[in-house]
Structures are given as structure tokens and as C-alpha cells.
Protein backbone atom coordinates (compact mmCIF):
# COMPACT_ATOMS: atom_id res chain seq x y z
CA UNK A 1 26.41 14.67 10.61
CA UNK A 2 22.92 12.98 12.35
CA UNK A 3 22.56 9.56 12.35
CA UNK A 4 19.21 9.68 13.08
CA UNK A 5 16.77 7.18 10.76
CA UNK A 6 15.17 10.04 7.74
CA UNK A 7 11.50 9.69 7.85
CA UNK A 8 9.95 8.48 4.83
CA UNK A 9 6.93 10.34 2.78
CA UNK A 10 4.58 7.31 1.31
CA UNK A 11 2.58 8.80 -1.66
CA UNK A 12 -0.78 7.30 -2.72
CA UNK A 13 -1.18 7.45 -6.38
CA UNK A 14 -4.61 5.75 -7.45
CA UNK A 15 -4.97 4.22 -11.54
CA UNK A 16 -7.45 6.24 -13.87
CA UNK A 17 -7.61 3.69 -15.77
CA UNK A 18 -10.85 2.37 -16.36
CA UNK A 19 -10.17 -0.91 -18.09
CA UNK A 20 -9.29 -4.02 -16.38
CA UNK A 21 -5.96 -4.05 -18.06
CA UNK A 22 -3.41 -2.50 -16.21
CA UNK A 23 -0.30 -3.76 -17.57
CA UNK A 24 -0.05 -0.19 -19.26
CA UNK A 25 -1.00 2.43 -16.78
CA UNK A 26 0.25 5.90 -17.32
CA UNK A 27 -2.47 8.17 -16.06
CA UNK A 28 -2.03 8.30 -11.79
CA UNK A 29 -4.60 10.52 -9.41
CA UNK A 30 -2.59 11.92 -6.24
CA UNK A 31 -4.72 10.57 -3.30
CA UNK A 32 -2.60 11.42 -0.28
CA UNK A 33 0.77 11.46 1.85
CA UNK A 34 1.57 9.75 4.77
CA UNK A 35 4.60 9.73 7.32
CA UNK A 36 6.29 6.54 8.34
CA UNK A 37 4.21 7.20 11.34
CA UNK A 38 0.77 6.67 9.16
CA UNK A 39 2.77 4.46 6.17
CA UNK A 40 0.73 1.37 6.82
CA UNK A 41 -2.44 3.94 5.83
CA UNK A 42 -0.93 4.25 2.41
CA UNK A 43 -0.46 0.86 1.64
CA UNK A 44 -4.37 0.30 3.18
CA UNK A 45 -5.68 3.11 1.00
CA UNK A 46 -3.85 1.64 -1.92
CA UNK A 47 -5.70 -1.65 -1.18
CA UNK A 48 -9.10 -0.14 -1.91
CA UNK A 49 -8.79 0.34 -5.20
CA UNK A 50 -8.93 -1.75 -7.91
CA UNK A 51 -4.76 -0.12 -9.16
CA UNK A 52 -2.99 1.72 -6.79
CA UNK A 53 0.79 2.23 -6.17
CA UNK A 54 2.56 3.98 -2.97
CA UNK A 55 5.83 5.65 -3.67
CA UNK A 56 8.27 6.81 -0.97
CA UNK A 57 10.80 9.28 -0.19
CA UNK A 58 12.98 10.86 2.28
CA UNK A 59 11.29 14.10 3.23
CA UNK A 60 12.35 17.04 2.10
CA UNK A 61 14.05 14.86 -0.89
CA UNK A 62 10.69 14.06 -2.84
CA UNK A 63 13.66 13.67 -6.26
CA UNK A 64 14.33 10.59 -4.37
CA UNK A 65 11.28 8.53 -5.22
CA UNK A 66 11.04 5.27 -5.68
CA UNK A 67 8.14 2.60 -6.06
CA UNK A 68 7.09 0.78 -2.50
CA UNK A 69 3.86 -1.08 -3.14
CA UNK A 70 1.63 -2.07 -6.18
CA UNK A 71 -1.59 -3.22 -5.57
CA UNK A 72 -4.04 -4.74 -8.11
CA UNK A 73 -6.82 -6.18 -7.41
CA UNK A 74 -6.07 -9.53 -9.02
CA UNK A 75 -3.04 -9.04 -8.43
CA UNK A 76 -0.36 -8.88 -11.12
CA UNK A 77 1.45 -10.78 -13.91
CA UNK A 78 4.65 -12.79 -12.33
CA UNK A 79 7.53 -11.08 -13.12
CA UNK A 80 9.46 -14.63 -12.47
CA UNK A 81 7.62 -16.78 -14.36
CA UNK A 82 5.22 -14.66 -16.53
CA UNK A 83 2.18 -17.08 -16.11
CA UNK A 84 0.75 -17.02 -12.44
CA UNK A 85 -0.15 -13.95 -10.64
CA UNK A 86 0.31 -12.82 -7.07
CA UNK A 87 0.32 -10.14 -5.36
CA UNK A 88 3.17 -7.69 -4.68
CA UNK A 89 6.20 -8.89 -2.90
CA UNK A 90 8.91 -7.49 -1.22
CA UNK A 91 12.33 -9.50 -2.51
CA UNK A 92 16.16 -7.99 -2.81
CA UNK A 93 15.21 -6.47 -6.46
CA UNK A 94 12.78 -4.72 -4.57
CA UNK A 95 8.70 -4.96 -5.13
CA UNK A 96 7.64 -7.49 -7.38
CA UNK A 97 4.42 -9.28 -8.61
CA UNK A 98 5.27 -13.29 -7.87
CA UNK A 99 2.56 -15.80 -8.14
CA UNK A 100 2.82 -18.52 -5.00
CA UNK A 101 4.84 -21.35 -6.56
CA UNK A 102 7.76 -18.92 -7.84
CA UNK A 103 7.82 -17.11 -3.94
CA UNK A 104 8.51 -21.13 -2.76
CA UNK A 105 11.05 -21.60 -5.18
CA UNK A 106 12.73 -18.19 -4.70
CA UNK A 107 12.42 -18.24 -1.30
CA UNK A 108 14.06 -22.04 -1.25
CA UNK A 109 16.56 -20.52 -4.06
CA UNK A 110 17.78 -17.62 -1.76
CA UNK A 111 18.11 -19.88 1.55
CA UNK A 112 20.26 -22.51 -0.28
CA UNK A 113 23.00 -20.07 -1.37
CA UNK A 114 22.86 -18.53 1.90
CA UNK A 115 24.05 -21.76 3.50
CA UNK A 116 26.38 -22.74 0.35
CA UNK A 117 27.73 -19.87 1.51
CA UNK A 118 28.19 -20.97 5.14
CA UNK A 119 25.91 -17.86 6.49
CA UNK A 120 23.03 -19.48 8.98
CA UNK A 121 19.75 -19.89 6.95
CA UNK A 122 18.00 -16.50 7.20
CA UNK A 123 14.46 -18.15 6.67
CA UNK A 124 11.61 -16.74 3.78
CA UNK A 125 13.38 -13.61 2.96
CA UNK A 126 10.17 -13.01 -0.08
CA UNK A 127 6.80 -12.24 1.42
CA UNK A 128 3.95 -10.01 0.03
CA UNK A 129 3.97 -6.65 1.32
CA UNK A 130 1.57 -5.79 4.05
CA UNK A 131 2.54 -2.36 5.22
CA UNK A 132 6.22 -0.96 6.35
């Protein structure tokens, strides 16, 4: 048994969606794969379009998929409160749209039962995803 890190596959799947609604996407152009050594590349590629999403896998275990970034270009609906929009964020239910005021308030949400809990304060634990 290794216990060496896998390395991640990031796949770059650009929107054909030509209307400026995307809350309803289902048609996705394959525009690349990168290795965690060239995984902030997919999440820059992903930026330049106006709906993009980057995927990720172990290699050699592409069943394993799951969603890593969203980007829209006005960035999307808050999942937390369902009226402000943000950009995608990284939080423990993994990659979410969250508009600035509900990232404060989960962010100040999180911290608080962290030291209910007695555990040191761990800081912002939401931020918006940049790049692995």
C-alpha cells in the first residue's frame, strides 16, 4: 500500500450556452486537462469564459469525478440566501456560489461553534476559490 498523495486530473468543461441564463446548463464543450502540477491553469481557463466548470479526479479513476470550480461571469445565485450573488466558494459542503454578506456570516457561524466547542478559532474557513 503507497501513501503517496494521488495526483488529481482538473477537467475544463466550457457552457454552450448562449443565453445569459445559466441556472440550467446541460450542454458542456471539453476544453482541456490539467495535472495538479498545471491545476491553477484550469481554474484560469475556466475564468475566461463567460460559464465554465473544472471537475477533478484521481488519475487513472476519471469514475471518480466530482465538481471543483464554477465560474460565471456574474457570478452565481447564493445558494445560502438565494438573493445576492458571488462568486464560487470553497466551504465544508464543498463549492458553492455565496454572495459577500452570507461568506461573513458563515464564516462568523463556523468560528463560533469551533470555540463553543473549545477547539482554537481556525479563522475564515469560506473563501472564493482561486486555484488549488
Amino acid at each position: 500500500m503507497t501513501t503517496a498523495s494521488p495526483v488529481w486530473v482538473h477537467t475544463v468543461l466550457i457552457c454552450e450556452n448562449t443565453s445569459t441564463d445559466h441556472r440550467d446548463c446541460t450542454d458542456w464543450r471539453f476544453a482541456g486537462e490539467h495535472r495538479d502540477t498545471d491545476g491553477k491553469q484550469a481554474y484560469a481557463t475556466a475564468r475566461e469564459h463567460p460559464h465554465a466548470r473544472v471537475t477533478r479526479h484521481p488519475e487513472h479513476y476519471p469514475l471518480h469525478r466530482s465538481l471543483a470550480f464554477e465560474h460565471r461571469a456574474d457570478g452565481g445565485l447564493c445558494a445560502a440566501c438565494g438573493i445576492g450573488r458571488g462568486p464560487c466558494n470553497d466551504t465544508p459542503a464543498g463549492p458553492l456560489f455565496l454572495c459577500a454578506t452570507c461568506v461573513n456570516l458563515l464564516n462568523n457561524e463556523l468560528r463560533r461553534s469551533f470555540i463553543h466547542l473549545g477547539l482554537p478559532d481556525p479563522g475564515p474557513q469560506i473563501e472564493a476559490i482561486t486555484g488549488p
